[in-house]
PDB file of N, CA and C in Angstrom:
ATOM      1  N   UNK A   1    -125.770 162.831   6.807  1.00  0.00           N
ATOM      2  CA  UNK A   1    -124.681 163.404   6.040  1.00  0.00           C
ATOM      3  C   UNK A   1    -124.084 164.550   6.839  1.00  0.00           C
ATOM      4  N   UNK A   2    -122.963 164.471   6.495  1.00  0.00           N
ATOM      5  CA  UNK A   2    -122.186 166.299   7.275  1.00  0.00           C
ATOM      6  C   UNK A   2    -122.781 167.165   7.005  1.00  0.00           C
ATOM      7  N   UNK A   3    -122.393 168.222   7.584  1.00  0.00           N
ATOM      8  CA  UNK A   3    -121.915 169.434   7.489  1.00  0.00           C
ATOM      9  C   UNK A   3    -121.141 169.764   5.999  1.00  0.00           C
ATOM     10  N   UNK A   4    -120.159 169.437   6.246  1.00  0.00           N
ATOM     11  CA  UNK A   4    -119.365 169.867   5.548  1.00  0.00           C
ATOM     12  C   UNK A   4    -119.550 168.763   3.906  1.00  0.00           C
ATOM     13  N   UNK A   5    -119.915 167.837   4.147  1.00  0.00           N
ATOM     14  CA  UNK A   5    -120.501 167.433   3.036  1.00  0.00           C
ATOM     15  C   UNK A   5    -121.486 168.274   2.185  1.00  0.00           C
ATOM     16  N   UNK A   6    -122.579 168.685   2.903  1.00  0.00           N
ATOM     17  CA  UNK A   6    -123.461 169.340   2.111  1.00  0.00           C
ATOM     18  C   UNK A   6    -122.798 171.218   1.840  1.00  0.00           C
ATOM     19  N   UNK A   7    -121.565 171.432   2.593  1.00  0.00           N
ATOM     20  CA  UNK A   7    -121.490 172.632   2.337  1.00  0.00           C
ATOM     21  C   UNK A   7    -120.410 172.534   0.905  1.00  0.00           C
ATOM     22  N   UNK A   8    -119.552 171.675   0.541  1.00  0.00           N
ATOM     23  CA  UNK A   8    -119.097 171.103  -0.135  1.00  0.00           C
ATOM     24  C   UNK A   8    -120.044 171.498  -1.823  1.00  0.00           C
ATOM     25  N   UNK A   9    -121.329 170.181  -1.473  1.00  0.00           N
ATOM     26  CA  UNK A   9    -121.732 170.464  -2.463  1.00  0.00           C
ATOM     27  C   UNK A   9    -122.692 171.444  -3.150  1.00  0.00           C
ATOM     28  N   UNK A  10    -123.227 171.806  -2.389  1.00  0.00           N
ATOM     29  CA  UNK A  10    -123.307 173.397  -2.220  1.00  0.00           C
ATOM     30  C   UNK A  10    -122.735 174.624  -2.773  1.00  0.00           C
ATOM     31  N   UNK A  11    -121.780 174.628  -2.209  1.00  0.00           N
ATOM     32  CA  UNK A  11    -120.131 175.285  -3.121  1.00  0.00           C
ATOM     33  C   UNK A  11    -120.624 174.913  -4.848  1.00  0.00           C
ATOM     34  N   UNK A  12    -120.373 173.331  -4.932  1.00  0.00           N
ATOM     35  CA  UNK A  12    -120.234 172.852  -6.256  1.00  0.00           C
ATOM     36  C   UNK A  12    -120.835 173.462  -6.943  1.00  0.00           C
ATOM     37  N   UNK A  13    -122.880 173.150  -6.570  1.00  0.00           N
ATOM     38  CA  UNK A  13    -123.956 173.674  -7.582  1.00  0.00           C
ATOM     39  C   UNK A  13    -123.556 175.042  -8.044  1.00  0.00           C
ATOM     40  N   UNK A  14    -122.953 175.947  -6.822  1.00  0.00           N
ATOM     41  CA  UNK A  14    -122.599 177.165  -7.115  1.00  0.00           C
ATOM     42  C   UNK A  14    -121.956 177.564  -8.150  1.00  0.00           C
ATOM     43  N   UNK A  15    -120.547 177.002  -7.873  1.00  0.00           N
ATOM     44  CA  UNK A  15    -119.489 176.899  -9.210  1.00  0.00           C
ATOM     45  C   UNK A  15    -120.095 176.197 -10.263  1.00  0.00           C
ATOM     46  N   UNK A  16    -120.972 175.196 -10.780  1.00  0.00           N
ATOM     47  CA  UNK A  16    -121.462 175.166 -11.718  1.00  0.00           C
ATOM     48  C   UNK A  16    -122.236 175.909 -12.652  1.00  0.00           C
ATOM     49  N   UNK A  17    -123.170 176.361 -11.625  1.00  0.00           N
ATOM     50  CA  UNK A  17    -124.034 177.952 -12.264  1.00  0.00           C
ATOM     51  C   UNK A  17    -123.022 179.300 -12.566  1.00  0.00           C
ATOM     52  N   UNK A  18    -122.103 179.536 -11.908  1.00  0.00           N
ATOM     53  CA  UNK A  18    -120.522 180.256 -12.925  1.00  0.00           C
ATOM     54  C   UNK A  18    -120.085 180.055 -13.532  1.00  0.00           C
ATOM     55  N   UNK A  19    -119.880 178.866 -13.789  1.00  0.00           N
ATOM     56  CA  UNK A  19    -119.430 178.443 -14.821  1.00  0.00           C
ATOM     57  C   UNK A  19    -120.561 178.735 -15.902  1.00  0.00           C
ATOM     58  N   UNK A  20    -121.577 177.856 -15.805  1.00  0.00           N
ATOM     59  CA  UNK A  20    -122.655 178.497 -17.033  1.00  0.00           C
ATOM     60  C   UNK A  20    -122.586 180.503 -17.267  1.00  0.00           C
ATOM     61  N   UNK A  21    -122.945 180.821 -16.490  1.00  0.00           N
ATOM     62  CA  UNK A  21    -123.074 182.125 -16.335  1.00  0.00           C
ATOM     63  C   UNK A  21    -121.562 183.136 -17.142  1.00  0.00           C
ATOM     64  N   UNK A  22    -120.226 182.364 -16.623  1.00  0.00           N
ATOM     65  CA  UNK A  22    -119.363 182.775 -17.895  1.00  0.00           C
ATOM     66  C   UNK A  22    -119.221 182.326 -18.860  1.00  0.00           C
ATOM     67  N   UNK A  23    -120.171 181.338 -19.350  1.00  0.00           N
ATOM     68  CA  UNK A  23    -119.934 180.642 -20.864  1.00  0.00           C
ATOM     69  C   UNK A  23    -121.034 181.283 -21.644  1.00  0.00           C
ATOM     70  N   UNK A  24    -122.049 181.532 -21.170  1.00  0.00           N
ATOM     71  CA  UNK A  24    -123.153 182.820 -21.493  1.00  0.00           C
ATOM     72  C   UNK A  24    -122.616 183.959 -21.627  1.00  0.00           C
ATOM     73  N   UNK A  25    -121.819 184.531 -20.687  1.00  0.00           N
ATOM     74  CA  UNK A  25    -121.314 185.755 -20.728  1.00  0.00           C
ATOM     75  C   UNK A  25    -119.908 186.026 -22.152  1.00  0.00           C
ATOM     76  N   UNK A  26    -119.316 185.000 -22.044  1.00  0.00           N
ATOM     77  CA  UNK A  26    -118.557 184.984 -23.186  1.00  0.00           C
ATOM     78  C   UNK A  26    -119.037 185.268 -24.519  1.00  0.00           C
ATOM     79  N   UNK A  27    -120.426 184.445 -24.554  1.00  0.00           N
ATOM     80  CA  UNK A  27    -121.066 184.446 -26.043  1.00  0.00           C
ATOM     81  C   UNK A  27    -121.936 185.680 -26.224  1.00  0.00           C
ATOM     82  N   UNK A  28    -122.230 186.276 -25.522  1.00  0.00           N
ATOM     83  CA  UNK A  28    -123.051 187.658 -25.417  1.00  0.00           C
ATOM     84  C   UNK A  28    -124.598 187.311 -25.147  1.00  0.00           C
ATOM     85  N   UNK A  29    -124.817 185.642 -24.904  1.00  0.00           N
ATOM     86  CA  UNK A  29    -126.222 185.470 -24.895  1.00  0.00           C
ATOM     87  C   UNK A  29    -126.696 184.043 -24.408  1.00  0.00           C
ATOM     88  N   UNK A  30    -127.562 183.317 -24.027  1.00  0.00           N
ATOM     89  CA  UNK A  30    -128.046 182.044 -23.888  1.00  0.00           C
ATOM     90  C   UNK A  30    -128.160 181.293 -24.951  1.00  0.00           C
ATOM     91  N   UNK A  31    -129.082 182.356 -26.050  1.00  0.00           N
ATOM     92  CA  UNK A  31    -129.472 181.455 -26.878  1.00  0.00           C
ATOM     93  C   UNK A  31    -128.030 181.322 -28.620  1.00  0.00           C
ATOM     94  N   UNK A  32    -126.694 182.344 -28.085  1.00  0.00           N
ATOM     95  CA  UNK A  32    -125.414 182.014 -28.994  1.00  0.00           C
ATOM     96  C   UNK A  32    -124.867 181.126 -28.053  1.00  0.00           C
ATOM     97  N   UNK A  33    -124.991 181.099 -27.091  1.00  0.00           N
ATOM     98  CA  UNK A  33    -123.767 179.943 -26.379  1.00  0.00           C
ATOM     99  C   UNK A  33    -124.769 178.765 -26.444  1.00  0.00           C
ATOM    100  N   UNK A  34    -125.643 178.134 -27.242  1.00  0.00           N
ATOM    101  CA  UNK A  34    -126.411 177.031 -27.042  1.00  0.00           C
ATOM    102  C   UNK A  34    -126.587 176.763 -28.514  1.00  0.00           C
ATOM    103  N   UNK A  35    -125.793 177.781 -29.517  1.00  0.00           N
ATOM    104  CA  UNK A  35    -125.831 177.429 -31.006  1.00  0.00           C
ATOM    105  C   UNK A  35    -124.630 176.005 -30.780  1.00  0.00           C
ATOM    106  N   UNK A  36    -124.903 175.370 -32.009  1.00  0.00           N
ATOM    107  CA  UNK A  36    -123.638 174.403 -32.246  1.00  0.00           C
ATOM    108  C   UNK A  36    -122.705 174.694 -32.030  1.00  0.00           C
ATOM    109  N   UNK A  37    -122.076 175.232 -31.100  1.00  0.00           N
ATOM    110  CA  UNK A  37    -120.692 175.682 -30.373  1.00  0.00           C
ATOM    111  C   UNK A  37    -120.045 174.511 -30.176  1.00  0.00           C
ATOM    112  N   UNK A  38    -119.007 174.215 -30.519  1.00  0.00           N
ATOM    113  CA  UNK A  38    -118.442 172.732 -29.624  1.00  0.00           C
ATOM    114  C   UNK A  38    -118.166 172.773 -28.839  1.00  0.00           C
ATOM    115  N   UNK A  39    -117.680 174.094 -28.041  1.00  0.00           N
ATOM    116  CA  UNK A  39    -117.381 173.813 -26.662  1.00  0.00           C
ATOM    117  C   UNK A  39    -118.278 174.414 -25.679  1.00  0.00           C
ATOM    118  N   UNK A  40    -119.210 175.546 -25.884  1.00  0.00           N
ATOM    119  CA  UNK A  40    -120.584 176.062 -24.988  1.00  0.00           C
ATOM    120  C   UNK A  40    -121.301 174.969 -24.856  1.00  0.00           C
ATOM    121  N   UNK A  41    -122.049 174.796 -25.761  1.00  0.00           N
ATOM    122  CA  UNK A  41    -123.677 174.261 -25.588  1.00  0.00           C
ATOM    123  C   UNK A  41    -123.081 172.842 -24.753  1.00  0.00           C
ATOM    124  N   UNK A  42    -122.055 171.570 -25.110  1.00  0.00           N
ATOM    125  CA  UNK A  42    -121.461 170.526 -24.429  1.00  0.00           C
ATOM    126  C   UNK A  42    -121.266 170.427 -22.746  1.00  0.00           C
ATOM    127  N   UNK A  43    -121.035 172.150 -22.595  1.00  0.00           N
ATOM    128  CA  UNK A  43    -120.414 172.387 -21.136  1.00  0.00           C
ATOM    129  C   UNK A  43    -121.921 172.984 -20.257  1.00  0.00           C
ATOM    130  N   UNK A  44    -122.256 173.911 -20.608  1.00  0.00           N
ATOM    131  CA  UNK A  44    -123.659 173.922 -20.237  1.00  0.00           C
ATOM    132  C   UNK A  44    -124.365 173.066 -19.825  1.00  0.00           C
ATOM    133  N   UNK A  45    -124.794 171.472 -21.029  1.00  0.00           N
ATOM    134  CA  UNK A  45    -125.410 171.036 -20.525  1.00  0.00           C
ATOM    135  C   UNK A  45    -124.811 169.814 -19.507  1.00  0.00           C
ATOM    136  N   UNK A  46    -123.153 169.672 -19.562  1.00  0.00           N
ATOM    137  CA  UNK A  46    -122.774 168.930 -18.465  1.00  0.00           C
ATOM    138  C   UNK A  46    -122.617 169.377 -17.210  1.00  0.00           C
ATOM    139  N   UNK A  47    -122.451 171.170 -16.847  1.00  0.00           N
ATOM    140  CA  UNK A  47    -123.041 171.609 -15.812  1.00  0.00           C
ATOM    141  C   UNK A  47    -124.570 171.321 -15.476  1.00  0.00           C
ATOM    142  N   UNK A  48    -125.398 171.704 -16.203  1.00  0.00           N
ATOM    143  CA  UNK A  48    -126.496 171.310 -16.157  1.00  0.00           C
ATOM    144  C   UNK A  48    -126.560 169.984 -15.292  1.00  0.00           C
ATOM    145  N   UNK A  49    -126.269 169.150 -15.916  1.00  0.00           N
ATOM    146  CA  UNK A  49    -126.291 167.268 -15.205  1.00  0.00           C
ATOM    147  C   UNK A  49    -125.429 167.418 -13.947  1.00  0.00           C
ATOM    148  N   UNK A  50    -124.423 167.933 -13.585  1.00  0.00           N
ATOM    149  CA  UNK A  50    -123.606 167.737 -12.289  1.00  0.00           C
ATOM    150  C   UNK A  50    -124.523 168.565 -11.536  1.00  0.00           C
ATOM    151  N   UNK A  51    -125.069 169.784 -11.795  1.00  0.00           N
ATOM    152  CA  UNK A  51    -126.392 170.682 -10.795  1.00  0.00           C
ATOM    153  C   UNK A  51    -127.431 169.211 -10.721  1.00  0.00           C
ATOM    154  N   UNK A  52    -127.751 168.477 -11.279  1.00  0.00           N
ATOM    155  CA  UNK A  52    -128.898 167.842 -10.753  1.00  0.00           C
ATOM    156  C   UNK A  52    -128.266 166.780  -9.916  1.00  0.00           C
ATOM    157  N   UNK A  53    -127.724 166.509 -10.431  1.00  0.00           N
ATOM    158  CA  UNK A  53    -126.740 165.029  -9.628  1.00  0.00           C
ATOM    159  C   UNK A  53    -126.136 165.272  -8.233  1.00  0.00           C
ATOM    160  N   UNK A  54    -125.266 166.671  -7.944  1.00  0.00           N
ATOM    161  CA  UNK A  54    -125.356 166.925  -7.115  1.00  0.00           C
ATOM    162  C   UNK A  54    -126.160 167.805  -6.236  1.00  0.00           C
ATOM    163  N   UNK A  55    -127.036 168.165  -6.730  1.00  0.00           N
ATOM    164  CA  UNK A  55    -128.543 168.563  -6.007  1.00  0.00           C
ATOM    165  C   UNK A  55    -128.974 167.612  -4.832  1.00  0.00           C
ATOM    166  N   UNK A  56    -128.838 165.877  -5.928  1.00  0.00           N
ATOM    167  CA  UNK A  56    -130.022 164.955  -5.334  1.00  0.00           C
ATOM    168  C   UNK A  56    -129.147 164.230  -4.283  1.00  0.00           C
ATOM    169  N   UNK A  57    -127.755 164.830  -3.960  1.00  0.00           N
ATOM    170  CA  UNK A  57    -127.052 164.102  -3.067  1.00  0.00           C
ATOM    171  C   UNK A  57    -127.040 165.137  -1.545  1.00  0.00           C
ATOM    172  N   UNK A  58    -127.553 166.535  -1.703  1.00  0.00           N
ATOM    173  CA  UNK A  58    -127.971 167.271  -0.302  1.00  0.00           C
ATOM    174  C   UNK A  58    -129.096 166.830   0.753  1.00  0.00           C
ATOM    175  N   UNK A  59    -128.715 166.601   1.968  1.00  0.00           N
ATOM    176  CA  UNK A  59    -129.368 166.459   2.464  1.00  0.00           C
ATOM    177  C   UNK A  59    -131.313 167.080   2.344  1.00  0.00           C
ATOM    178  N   UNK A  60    -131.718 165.857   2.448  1.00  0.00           N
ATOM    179  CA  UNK A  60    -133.078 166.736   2.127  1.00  0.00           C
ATOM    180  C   UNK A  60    -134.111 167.740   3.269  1.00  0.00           C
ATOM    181  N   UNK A  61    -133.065 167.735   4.254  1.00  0.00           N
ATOM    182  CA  UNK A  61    -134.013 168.806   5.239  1.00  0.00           C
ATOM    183  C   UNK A  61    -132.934 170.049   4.731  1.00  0.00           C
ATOM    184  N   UNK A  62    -132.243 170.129   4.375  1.00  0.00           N
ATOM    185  CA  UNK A  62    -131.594 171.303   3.966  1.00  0.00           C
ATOM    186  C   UNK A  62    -132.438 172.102   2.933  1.00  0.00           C
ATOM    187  N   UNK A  63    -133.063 170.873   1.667  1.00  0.00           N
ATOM    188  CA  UNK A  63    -134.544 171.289   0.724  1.00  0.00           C
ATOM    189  C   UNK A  63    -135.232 171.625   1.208  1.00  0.00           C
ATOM    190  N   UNK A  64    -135.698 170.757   1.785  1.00  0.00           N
ATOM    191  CA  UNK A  64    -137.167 171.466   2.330  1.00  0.00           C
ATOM    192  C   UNK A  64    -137.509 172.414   3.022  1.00  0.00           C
ATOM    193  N   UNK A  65    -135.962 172.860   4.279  1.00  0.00           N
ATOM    194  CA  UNK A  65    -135.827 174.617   5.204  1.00  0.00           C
ATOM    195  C   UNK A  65    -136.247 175.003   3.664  1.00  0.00           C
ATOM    196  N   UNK A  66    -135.353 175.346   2.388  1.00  0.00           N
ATOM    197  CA  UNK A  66    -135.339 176.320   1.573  1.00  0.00           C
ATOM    198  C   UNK A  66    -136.435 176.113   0.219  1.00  0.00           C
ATOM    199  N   UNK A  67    -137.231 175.322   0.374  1.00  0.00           N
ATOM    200  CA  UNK A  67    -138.681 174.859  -0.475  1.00  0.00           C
ATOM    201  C   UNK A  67    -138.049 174.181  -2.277  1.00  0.00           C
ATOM    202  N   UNK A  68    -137.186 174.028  -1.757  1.00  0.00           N
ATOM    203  CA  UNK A  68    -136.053 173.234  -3.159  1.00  0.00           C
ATOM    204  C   UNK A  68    -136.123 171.575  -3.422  1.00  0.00           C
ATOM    205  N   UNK A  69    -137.417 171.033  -2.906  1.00  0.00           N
ATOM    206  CA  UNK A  69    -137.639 169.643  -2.549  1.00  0.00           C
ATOM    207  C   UNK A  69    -137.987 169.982  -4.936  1.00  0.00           C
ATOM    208  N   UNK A  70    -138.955 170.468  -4.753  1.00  0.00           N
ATOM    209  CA  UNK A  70    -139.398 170.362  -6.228  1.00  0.00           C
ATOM    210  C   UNK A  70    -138.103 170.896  -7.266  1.00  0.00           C
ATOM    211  N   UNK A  71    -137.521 171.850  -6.958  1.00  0.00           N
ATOM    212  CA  UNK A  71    -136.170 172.676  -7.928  1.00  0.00           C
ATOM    213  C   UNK A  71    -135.352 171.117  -7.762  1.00  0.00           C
ATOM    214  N   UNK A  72    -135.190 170.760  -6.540  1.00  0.00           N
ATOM    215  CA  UNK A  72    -133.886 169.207  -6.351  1.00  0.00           C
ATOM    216  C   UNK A  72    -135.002 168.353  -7.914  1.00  0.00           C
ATOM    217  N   UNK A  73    -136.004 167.900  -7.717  1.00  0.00           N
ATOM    218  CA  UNK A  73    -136.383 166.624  -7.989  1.00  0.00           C
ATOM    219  C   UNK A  73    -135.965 167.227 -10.007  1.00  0.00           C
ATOM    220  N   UNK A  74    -137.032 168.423 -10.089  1.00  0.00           N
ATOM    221  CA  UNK A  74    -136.436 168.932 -11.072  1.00  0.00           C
ATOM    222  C   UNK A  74    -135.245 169.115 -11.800  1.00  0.00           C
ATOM    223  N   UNK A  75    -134.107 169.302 -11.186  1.00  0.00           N
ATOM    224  CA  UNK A  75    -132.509 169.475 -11.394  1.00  0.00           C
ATOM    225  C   UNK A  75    -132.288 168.056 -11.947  1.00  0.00           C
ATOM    226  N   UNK A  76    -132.507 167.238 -10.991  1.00  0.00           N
ATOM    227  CA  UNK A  76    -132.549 165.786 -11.546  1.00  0.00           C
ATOM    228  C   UNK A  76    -133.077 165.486 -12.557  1.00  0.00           C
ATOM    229  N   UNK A  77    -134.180 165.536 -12.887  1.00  0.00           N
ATOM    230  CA  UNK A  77    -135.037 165.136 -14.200  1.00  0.00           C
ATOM    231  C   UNK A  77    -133.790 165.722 -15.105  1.00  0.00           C
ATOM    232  N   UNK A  78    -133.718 166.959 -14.991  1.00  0.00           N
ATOM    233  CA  UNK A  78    -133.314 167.576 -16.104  1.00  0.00           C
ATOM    234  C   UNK A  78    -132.066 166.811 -16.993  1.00  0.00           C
ATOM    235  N   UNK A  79    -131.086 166.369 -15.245  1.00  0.00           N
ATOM    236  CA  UNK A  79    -129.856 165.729 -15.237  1.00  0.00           C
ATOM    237  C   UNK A  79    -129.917 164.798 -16.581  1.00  0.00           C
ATOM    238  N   UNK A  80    -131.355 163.795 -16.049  1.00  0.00           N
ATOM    239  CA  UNK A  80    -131.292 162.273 -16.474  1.00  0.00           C
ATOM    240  C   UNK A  80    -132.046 163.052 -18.313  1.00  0.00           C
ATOM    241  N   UNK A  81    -132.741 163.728 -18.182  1.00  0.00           N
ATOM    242  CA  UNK A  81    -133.146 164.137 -19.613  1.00  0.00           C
ATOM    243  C   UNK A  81    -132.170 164.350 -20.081  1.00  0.00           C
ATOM    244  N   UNK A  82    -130.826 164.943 -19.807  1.00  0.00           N
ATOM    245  CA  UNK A  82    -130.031 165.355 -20.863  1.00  0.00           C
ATOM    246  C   UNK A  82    -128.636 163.986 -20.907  1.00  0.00           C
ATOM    247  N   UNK A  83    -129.016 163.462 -19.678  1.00  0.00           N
ATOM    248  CA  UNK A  83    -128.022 162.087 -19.709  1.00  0.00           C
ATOM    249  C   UNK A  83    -128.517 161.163 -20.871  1.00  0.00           C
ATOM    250  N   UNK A  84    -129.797 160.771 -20.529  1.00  0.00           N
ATOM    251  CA  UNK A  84    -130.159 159.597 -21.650  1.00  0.00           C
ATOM    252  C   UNK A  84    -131.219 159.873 -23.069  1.00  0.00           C
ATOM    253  N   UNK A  85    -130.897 161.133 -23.264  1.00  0.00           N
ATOM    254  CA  UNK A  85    -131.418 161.839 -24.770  1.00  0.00           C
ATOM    255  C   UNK A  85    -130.862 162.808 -25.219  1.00  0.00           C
ATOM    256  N   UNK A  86    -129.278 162.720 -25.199  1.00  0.00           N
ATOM    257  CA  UNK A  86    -127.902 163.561 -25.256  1.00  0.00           C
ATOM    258  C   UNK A  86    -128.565 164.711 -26.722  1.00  0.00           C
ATOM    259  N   UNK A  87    -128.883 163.317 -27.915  1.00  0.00           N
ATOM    260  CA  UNK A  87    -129.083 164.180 -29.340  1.00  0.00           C
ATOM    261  C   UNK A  87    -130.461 164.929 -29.224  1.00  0.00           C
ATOM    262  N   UNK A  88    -131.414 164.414 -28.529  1.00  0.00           N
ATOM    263  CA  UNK A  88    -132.736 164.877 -28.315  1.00  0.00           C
ATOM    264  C   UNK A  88    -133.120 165.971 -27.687  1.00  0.00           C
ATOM    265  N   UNK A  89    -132.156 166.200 -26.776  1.00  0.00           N
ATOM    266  CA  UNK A  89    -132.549 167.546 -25.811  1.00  0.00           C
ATOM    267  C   UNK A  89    -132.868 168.865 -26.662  1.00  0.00           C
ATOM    268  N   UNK A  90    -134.130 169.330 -26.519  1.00  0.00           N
ATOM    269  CA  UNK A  90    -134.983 170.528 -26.357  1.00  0.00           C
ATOM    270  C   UNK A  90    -133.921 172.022 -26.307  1.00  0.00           C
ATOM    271  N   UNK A  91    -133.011 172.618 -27.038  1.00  0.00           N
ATOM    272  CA  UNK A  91    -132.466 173.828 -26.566  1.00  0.00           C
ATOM    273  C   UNK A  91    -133.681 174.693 -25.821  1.00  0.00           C
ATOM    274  N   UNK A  92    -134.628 174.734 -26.675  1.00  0.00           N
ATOM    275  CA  UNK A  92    -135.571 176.180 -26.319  1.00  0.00           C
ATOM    276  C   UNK A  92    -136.232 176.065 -24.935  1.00  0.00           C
ATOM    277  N   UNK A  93    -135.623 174.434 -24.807  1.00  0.00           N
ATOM    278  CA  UNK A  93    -136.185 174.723 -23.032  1.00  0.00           C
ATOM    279  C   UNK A  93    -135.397 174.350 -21.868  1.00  0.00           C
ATOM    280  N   UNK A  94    -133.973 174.277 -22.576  1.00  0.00           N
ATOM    281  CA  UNK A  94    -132.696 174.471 -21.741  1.00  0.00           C
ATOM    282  C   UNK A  94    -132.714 175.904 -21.624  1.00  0.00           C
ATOM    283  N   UNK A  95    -132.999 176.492 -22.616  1.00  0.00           N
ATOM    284  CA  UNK A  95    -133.037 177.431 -22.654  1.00  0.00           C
ATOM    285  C   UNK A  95    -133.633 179.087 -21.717  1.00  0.00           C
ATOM    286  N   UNK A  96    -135.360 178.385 -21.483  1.00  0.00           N
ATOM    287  CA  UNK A  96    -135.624 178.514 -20.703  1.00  0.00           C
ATOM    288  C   UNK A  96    -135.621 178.594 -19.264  1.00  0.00           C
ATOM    289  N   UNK A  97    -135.143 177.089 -18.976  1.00  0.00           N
ATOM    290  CA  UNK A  97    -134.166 176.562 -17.578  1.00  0.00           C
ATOM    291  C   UNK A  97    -133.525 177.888 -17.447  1.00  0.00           C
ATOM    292  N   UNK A  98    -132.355 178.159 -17.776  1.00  0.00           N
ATOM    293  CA  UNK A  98    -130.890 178.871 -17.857  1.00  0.00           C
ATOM    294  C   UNK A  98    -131.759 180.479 -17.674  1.00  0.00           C
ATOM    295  N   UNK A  99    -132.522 180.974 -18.111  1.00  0.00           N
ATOM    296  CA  UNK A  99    -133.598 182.399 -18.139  1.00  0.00           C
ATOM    297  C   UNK A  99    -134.035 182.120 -16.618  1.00  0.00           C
ATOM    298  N   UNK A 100    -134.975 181.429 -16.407  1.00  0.00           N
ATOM    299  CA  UNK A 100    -136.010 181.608 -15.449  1.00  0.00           C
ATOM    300  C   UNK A 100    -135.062 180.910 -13.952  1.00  0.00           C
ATOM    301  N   UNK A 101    -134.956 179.145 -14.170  1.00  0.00           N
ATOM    302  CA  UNK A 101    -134.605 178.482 -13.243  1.00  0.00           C
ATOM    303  C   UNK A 101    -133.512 178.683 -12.279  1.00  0.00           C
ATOM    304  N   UNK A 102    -131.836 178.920 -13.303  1.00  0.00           N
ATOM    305  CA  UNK A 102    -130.599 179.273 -12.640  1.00  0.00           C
ATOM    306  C   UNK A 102    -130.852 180.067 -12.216  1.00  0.00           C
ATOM    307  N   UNK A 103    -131.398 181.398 -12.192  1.00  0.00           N
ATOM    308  CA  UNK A 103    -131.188 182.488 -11.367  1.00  0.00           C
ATOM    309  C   UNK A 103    -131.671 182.431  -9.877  1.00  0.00           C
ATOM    310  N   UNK A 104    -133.100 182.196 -10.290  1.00  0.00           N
ATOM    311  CA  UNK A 104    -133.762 181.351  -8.737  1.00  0.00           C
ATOM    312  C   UNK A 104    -132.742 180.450  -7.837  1.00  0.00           C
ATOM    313  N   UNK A 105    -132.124 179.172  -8.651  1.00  0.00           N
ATOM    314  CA  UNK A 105    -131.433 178.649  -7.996  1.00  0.00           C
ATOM    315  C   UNK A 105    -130.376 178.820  -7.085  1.00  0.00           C
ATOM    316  N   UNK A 106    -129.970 179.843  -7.703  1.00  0.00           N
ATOM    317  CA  UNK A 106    -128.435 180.274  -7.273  1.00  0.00           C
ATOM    318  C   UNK A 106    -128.707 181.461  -6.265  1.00  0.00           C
ATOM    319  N   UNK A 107    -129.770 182.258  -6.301  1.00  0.00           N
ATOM    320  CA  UNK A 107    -130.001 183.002  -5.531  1.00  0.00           C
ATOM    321  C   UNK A 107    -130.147 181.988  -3.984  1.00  0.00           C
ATOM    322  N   UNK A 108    -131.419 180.802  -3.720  1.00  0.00           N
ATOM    323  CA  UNK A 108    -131.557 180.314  -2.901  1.00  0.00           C
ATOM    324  C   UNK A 108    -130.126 179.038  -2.280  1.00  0.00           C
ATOM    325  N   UNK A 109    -129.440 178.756  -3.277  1.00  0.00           N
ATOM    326  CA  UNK A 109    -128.005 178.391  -3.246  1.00  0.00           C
ATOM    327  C   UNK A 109    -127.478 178.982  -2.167  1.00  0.00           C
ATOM    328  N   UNK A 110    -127.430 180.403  -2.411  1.00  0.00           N
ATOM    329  CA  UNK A 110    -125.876 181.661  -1.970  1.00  0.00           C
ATOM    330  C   UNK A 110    -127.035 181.252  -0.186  1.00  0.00           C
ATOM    331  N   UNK A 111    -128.078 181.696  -0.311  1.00  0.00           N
ATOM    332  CA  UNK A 111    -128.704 182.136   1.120  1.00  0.00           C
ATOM    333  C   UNK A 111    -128.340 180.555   1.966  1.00  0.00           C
ATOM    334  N   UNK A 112    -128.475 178.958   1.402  1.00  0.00           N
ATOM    335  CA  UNK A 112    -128.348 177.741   1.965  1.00  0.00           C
ATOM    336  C   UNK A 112    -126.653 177.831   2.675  1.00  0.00           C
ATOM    337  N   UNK A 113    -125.749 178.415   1.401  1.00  0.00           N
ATOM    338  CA  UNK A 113    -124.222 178.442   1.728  1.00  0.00           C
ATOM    339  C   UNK A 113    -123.867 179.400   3.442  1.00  0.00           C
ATOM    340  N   UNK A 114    -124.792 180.912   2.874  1.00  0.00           N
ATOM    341  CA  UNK A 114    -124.600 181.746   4.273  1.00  0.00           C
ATOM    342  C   UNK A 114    -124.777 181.058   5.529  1.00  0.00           C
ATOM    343  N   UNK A 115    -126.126 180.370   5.264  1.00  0.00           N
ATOM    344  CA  UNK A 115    -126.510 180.008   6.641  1.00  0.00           C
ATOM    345  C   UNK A 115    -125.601 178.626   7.060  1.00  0.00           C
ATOM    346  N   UNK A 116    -125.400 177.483   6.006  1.00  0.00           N
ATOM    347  CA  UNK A 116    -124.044 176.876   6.723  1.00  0.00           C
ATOM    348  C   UNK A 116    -122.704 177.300   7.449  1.00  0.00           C
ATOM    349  N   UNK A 117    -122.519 178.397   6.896  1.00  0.00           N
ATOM    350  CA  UNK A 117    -121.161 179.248   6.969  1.00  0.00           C
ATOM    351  C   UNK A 117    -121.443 179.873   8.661  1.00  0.00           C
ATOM    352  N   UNK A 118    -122.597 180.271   9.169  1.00  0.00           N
ATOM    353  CA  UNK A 118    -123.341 180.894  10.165  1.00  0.00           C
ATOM    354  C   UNK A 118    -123.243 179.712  11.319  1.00  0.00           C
ATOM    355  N   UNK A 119    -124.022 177.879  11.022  1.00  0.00           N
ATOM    356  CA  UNK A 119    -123.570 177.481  11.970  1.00  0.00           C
ATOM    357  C   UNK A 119    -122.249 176.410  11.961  1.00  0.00           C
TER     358      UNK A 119
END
């Protein structure tokens, strides 16, 4: 795969986790923007699914320099959990995700983007 392919999607995961991050920020919280909102909790978790989907399309030595082989496989699960159990999905542990996981992610995200940008 490119270069510029993976810096591409890269970018994306990024802008996806902003996007979450101002739809949180709008609601004053994780767990109000994940109430029956019609338009939060819907967008969240379809960011959510495009972060895993395009996770599992980065090259995988790009994962493994940054130890994201398990966060990728994870992102995915999450993807396909919220793809094919739309009514079923778990808030309190999307919830979780969005607390603990995004931040990690996006932190090791920004450092994958620098160092493309570098060569």
């Amino acid at each position: 795969m490119s270069k510029s392919s993976n810096y591409a999607r890269v970018k994306f995961v990024l802008k996806m986790i902003g996007n979450i991050e101002t739809i949180i920020k709008r609601h004053g919280s994780i767990s109000d923007s994940l109430e029956d909102d019609i338009e939060a909790k819907p967008a969240i978790l379809m960011s959510l699914m495009q972060i895993g989907e395009t996770i599992n399309k980065i090259d995988t030595d790009i994962l493994e320099e940054y130890f994201l082989i398990d966060d990728a496989k994870g992102a995915y699960n999450v993807r396909n959990f919220i793809a094919h159990d739309y009514e079923g999905v778990n808030i309190q542990l999307i919830e979780l995700l969005l607390e603990d996981n995004i931040p990690k992610l996006k932190s090791k995200f920004i450092d994958i983007l620098t160092e493309l940008n570098q060569n």
